[in-house]
C-alpha atoms as a PDB file:
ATOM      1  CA  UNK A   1     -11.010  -8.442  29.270  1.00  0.00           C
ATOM      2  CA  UNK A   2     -10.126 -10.723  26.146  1.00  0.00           C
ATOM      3  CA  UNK A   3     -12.177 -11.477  23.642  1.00  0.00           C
ATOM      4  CA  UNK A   4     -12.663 -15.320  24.714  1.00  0.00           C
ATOM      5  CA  UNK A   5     -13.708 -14.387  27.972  1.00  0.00           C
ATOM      6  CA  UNK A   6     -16.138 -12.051  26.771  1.00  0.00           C
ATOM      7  CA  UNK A   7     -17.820 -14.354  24.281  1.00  0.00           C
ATOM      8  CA  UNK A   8     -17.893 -16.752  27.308  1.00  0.00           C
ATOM      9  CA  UNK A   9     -19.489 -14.771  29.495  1.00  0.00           C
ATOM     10  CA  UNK A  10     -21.868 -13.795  26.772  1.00  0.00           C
ATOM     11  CA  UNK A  11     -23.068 -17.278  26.314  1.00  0.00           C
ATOM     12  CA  UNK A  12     -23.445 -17.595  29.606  1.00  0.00           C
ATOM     13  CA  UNK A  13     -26.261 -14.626  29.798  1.00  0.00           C
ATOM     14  CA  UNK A  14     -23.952 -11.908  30.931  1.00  0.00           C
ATOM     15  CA  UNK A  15     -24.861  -8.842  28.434  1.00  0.00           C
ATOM     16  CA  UNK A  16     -23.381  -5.781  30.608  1.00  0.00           C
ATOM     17  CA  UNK A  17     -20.160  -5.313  29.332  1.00  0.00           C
ATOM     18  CA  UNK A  18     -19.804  -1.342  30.710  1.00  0.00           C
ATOM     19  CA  UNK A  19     -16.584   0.349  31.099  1.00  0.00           C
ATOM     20  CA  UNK A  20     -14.497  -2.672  29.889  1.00  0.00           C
ATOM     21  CA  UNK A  21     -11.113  -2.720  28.169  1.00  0.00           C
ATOM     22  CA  UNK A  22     -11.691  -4.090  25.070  1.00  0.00           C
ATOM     23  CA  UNK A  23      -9.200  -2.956  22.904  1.00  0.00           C
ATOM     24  CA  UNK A  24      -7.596  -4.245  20.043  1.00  0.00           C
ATOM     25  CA  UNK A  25      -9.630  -7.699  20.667  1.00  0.00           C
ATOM     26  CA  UNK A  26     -11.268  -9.032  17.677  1.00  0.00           C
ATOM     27  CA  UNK A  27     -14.814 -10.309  17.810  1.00  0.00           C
ATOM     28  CA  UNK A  28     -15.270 -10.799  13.680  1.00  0.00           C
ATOM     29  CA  UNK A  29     -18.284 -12.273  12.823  1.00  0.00           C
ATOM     30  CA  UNK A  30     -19.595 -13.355  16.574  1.00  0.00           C
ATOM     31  CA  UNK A  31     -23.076 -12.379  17.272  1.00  0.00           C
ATOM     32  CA  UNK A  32     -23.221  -9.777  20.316  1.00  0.00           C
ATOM     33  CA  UNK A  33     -27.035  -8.808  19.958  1.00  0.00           C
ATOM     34  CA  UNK A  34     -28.085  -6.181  23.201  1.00  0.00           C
ATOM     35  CA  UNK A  35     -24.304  -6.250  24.715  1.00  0.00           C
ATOM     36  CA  UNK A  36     -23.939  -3.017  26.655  1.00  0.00           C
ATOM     37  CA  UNK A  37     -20.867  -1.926  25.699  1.00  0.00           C
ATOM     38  CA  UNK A  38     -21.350   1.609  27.035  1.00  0.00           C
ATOM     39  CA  UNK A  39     -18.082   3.269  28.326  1.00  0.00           C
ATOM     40  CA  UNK A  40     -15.776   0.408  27.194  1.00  0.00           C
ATOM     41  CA  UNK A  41     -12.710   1.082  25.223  1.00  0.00           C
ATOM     42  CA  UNK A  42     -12.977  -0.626  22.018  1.00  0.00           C
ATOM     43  CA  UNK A  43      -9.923   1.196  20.480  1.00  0.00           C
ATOM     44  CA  UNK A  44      -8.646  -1.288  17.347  1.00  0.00           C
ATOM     45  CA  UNK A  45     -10.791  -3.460  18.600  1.00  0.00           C
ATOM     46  CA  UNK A  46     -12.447  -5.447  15.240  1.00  0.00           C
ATOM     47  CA  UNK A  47     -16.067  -5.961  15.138  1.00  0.00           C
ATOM     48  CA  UNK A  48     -16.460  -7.225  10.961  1.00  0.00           C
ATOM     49  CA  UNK A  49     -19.718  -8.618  10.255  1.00  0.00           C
ATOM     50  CA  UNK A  50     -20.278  -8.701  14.082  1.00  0.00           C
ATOM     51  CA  UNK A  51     -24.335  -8.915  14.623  1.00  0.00           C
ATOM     52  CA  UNK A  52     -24.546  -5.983  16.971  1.00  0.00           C
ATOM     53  CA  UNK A  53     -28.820  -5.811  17.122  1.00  0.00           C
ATOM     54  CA  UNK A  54     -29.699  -3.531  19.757  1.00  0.00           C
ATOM     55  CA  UNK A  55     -25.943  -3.199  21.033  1.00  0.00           C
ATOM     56  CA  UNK A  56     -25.683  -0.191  23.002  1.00  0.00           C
ATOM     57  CA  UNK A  57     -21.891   1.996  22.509  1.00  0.00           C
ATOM     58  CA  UNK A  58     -22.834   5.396  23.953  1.00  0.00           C
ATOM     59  CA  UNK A  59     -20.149   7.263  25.129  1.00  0.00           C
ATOM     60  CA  UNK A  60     -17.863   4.147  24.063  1.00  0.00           C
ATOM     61  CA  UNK A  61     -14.120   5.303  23.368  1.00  0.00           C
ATOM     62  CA  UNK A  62     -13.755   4.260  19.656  1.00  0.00           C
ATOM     63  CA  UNK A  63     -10.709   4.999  17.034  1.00  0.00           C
ATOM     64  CA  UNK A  64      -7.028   4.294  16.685  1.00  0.00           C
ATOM     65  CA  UNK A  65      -4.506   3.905  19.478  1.00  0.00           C
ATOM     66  CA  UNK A  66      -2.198   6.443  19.283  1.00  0.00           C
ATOM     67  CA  UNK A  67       0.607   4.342  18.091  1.00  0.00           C
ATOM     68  CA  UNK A  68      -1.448   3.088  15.008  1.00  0.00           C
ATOM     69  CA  UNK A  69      -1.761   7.079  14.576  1.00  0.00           C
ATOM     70  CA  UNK A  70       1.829   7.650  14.893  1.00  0.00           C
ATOM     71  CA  UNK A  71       3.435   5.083  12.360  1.00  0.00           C
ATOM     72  CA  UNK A  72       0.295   5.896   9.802  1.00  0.00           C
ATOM     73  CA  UNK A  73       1.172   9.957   9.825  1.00  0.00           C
ATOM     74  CA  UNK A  74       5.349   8.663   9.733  1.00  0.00           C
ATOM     75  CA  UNK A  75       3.807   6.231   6.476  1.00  0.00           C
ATOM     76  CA  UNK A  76       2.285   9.193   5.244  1.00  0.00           C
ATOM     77  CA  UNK A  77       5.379  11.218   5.281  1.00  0.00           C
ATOM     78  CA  UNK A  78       7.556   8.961   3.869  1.00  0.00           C
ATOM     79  CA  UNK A  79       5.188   7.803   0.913  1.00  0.00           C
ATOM     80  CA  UNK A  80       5.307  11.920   0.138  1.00  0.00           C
ATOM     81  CA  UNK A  81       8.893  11.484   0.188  1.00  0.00           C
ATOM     82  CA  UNK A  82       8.813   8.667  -2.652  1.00  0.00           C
ATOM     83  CA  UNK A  83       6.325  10.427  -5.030  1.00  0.00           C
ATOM     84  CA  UNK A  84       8.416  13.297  -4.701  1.00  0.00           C
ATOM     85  CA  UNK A  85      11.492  11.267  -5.800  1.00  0.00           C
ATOM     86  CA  UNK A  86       9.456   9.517  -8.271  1.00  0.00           C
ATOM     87  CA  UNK A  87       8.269  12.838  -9.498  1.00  0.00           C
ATOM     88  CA  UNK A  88      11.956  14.574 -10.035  1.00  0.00           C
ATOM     89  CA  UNK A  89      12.910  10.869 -12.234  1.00  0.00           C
ATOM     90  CA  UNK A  90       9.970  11.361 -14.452  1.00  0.00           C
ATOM     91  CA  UNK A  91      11.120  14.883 -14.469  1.00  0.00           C
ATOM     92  CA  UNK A  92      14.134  14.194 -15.509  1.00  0.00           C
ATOM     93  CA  UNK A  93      13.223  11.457 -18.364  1.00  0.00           C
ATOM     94  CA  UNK A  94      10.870  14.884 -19.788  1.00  0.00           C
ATOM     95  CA  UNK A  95      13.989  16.799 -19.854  1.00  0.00           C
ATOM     96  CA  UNK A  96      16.105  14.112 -21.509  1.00  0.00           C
ATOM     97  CA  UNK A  97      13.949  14.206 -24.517  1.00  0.00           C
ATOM     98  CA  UNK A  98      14.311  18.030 -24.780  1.00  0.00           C
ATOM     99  CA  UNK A  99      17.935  17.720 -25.167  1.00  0.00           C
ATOM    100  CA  UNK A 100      18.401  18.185 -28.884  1.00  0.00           C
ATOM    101  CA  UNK A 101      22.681  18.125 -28.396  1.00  0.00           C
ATOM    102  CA  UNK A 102      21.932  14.351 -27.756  1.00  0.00           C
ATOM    103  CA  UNK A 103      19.867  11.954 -29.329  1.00  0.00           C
ATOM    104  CA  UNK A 104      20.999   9.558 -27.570  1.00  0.00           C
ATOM    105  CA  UNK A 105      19.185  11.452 -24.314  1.00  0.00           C
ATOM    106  CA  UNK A 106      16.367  11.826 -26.322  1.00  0.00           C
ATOM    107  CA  UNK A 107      16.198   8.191 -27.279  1.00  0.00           C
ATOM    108  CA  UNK A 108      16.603   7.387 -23.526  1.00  0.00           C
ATOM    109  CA  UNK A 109      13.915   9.180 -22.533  1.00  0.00           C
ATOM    110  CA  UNK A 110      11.575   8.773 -24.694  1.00  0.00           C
ATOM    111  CA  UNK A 111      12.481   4.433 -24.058  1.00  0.00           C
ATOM    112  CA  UNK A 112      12.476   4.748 -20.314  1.00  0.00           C
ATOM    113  CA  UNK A 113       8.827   7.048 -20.543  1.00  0.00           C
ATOM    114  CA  UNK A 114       7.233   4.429 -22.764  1.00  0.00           C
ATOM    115  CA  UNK A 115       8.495   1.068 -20.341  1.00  0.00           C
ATOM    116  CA  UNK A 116       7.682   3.265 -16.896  1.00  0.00           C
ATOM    117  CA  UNK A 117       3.992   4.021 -18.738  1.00  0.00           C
ATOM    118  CA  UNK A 118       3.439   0.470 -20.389  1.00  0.00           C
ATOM    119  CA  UNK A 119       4.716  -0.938 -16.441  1.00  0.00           C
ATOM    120  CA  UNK A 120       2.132   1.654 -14.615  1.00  0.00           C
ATOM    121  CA  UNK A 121      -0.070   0.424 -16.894  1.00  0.00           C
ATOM    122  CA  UNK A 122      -0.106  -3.163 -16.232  1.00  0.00           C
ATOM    123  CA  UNK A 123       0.056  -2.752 -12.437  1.00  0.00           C
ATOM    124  CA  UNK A 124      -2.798  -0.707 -12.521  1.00  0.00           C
ATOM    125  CA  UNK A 125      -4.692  -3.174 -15.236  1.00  0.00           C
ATOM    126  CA  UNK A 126      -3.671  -6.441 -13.990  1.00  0.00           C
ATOM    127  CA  UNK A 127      -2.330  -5.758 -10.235  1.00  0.00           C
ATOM    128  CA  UNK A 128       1.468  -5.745  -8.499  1.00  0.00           C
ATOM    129  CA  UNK A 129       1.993  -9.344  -9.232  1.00  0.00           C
ATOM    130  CA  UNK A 130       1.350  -8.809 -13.533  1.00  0.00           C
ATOM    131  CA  UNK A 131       3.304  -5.486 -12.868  1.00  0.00           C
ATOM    132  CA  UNK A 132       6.137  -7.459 -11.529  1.00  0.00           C
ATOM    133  CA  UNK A 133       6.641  -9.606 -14.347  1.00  0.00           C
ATOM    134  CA  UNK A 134       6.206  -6.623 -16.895  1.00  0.00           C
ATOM    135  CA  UNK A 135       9.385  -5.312 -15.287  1.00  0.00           C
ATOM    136  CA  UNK A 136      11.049  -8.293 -15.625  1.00  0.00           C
ATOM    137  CA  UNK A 137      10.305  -8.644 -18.979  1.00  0.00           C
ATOM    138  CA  UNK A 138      11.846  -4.939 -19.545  1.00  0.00           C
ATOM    139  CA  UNK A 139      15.119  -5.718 -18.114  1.00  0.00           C
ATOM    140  CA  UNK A 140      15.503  -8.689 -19.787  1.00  0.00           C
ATOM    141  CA  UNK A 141      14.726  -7.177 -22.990  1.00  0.00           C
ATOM    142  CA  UNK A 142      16.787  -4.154 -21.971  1.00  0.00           C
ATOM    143  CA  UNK A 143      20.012  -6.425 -21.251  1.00  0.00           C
ATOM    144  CA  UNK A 144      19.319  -8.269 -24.845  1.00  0.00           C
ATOM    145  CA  UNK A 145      19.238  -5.189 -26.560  1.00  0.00           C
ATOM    146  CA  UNK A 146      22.492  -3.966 -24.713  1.00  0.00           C
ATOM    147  CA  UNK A 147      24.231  -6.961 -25.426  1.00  0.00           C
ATOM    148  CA  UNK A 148      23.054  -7.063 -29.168  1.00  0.00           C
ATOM    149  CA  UNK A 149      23.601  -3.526 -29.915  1.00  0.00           C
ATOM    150  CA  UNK A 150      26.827  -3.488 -27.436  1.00  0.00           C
ATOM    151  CA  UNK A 151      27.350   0.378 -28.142  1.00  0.00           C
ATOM    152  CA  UNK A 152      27.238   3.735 -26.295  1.00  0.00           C
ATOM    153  CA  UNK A 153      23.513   3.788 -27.349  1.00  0.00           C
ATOM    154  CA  UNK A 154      22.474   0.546 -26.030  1.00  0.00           C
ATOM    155  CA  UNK A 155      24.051   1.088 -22.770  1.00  0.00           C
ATOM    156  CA  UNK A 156      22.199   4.224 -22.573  1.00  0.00           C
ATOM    157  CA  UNK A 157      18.739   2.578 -23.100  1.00  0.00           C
ATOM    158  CA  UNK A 158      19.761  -0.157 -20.722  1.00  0.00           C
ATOM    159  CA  UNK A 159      20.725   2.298 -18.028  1.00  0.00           C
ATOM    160  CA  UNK A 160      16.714   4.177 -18.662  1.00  0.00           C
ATOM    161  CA  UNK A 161      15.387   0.149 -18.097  1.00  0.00           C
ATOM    162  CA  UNK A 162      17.254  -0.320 -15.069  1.00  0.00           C
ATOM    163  CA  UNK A 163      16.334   2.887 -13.693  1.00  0.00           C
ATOM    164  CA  UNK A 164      12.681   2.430 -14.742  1.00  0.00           C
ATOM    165  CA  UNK A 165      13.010  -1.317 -13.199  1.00  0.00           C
ATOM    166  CA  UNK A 166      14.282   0.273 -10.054  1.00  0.00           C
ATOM    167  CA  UNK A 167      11.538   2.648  -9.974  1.00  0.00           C
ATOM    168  CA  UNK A 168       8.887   0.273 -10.954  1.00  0.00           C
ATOM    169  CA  UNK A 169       9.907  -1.774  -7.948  1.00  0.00           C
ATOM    170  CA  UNK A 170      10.219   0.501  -5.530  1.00  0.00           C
ATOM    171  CA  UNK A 171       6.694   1.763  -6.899  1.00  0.00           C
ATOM    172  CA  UNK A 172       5.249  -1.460  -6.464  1.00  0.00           C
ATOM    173  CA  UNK A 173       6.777  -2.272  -3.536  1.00  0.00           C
ATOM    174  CA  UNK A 174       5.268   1.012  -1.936  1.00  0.00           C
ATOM    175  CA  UNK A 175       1.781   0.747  -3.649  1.00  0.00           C
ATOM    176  CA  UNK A 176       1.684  -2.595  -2.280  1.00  0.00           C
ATOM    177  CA  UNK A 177       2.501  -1.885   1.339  1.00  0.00           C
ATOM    178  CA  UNK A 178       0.168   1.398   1.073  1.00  0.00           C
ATOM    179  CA  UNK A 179      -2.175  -0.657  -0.118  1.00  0.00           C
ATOM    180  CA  UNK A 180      -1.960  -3.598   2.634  1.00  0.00           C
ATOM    181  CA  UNK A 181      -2.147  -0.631   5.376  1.00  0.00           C
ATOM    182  CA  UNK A 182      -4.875   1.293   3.852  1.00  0.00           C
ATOM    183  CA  UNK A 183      -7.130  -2.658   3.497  1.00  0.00           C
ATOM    184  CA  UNK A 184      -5.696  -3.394   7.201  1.00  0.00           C
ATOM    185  CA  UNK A 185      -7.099  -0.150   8.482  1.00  0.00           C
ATOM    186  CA  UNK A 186     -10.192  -0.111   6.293  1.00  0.00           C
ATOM    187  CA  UNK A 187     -11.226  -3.325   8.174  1.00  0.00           C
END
């Protein structure tokens, strides 16, 4: 049964709604007061701000379809798989300013851990969109400084902004779809 021809049928006086397939229908913000929704399947089905007074859902089967389970454990895994590789960079930017043969590693390191903090910073401050721009605003000064400087150094620091501009995107890019699924599933 859809959710139309529920809410119909409601109107109409009908309250015994046992055993029904319900699921995935969305009845967000509709006022269902002493429905008898005992037995149904309401799998996915969205019931935000519903008024549910005196609603009965014994023995109602409630959760996520199996699917929804399925591609959230495969998000799971492969947002494990990006902090992992986002781990190993930052890693590597630590060791780069323990190399004392080149201070031009150092220099690199210490550049791209300063941008990749100041970027976290702002996304986590001012949101994905403000996070966005800070990025773009370290490549641009990163390719200015390059092109001023035009030496092995300056390459070097522009190479640390590019990779933190890659990571910061692919960060945000991540932290944003995490956080869409996480909101989507919340409500």
């Amino acid at each position: 049964m859809n959710a139309d021809e529920l809410l119909r049928l409601y109107e109409a006086g009908r309250r015994d709604f046992r055993g029904e397939n319900l699921r995935g229908q969305c009845f967000k913000g509709k006022d269902l007061s002493g429905a008898d929704f005992s037995g149904a399947d309401i799998r996915s089905t969205n019931f935000i701000h519903a008024i549910l007074k005196e609603s009965n859902f014994s023995q109602a089967k409630a959760g996520l379809q199996k699917r929804w389970t399925i591609f959230l454990m495969a998000l799971s895994l492969l947002l494990s798989g990006i902090s992992g590789f986002f781990s190993g960079v930052v890693g590597y930017l630590i060791a780069l300013i323990f190399d004392s043969s080149s201070f031009d590693n150092q220099l690199s390191g210490w550049v791209s851990l300063v941008v990749l903090s100041i970027i976290v910073a702002v996304i986590l401050r001012r949101g994905i969109t403000a996070g966005a721009v800070a990025v773009a605003v370290a490549v641009a000064v990163a390719f200015a400084v390059a092109v001023a400087v035009a030496g092995a150094g300056a390459v070097a620091v522009a190479g640390a902004f590019t990779g933190a501009f890659a990571v910061a995107v692919a960060v945000a890019g991540a932290g944003a779809f995490a956080g869409t699924v996480a909101f989507a599933f919340a409500v």
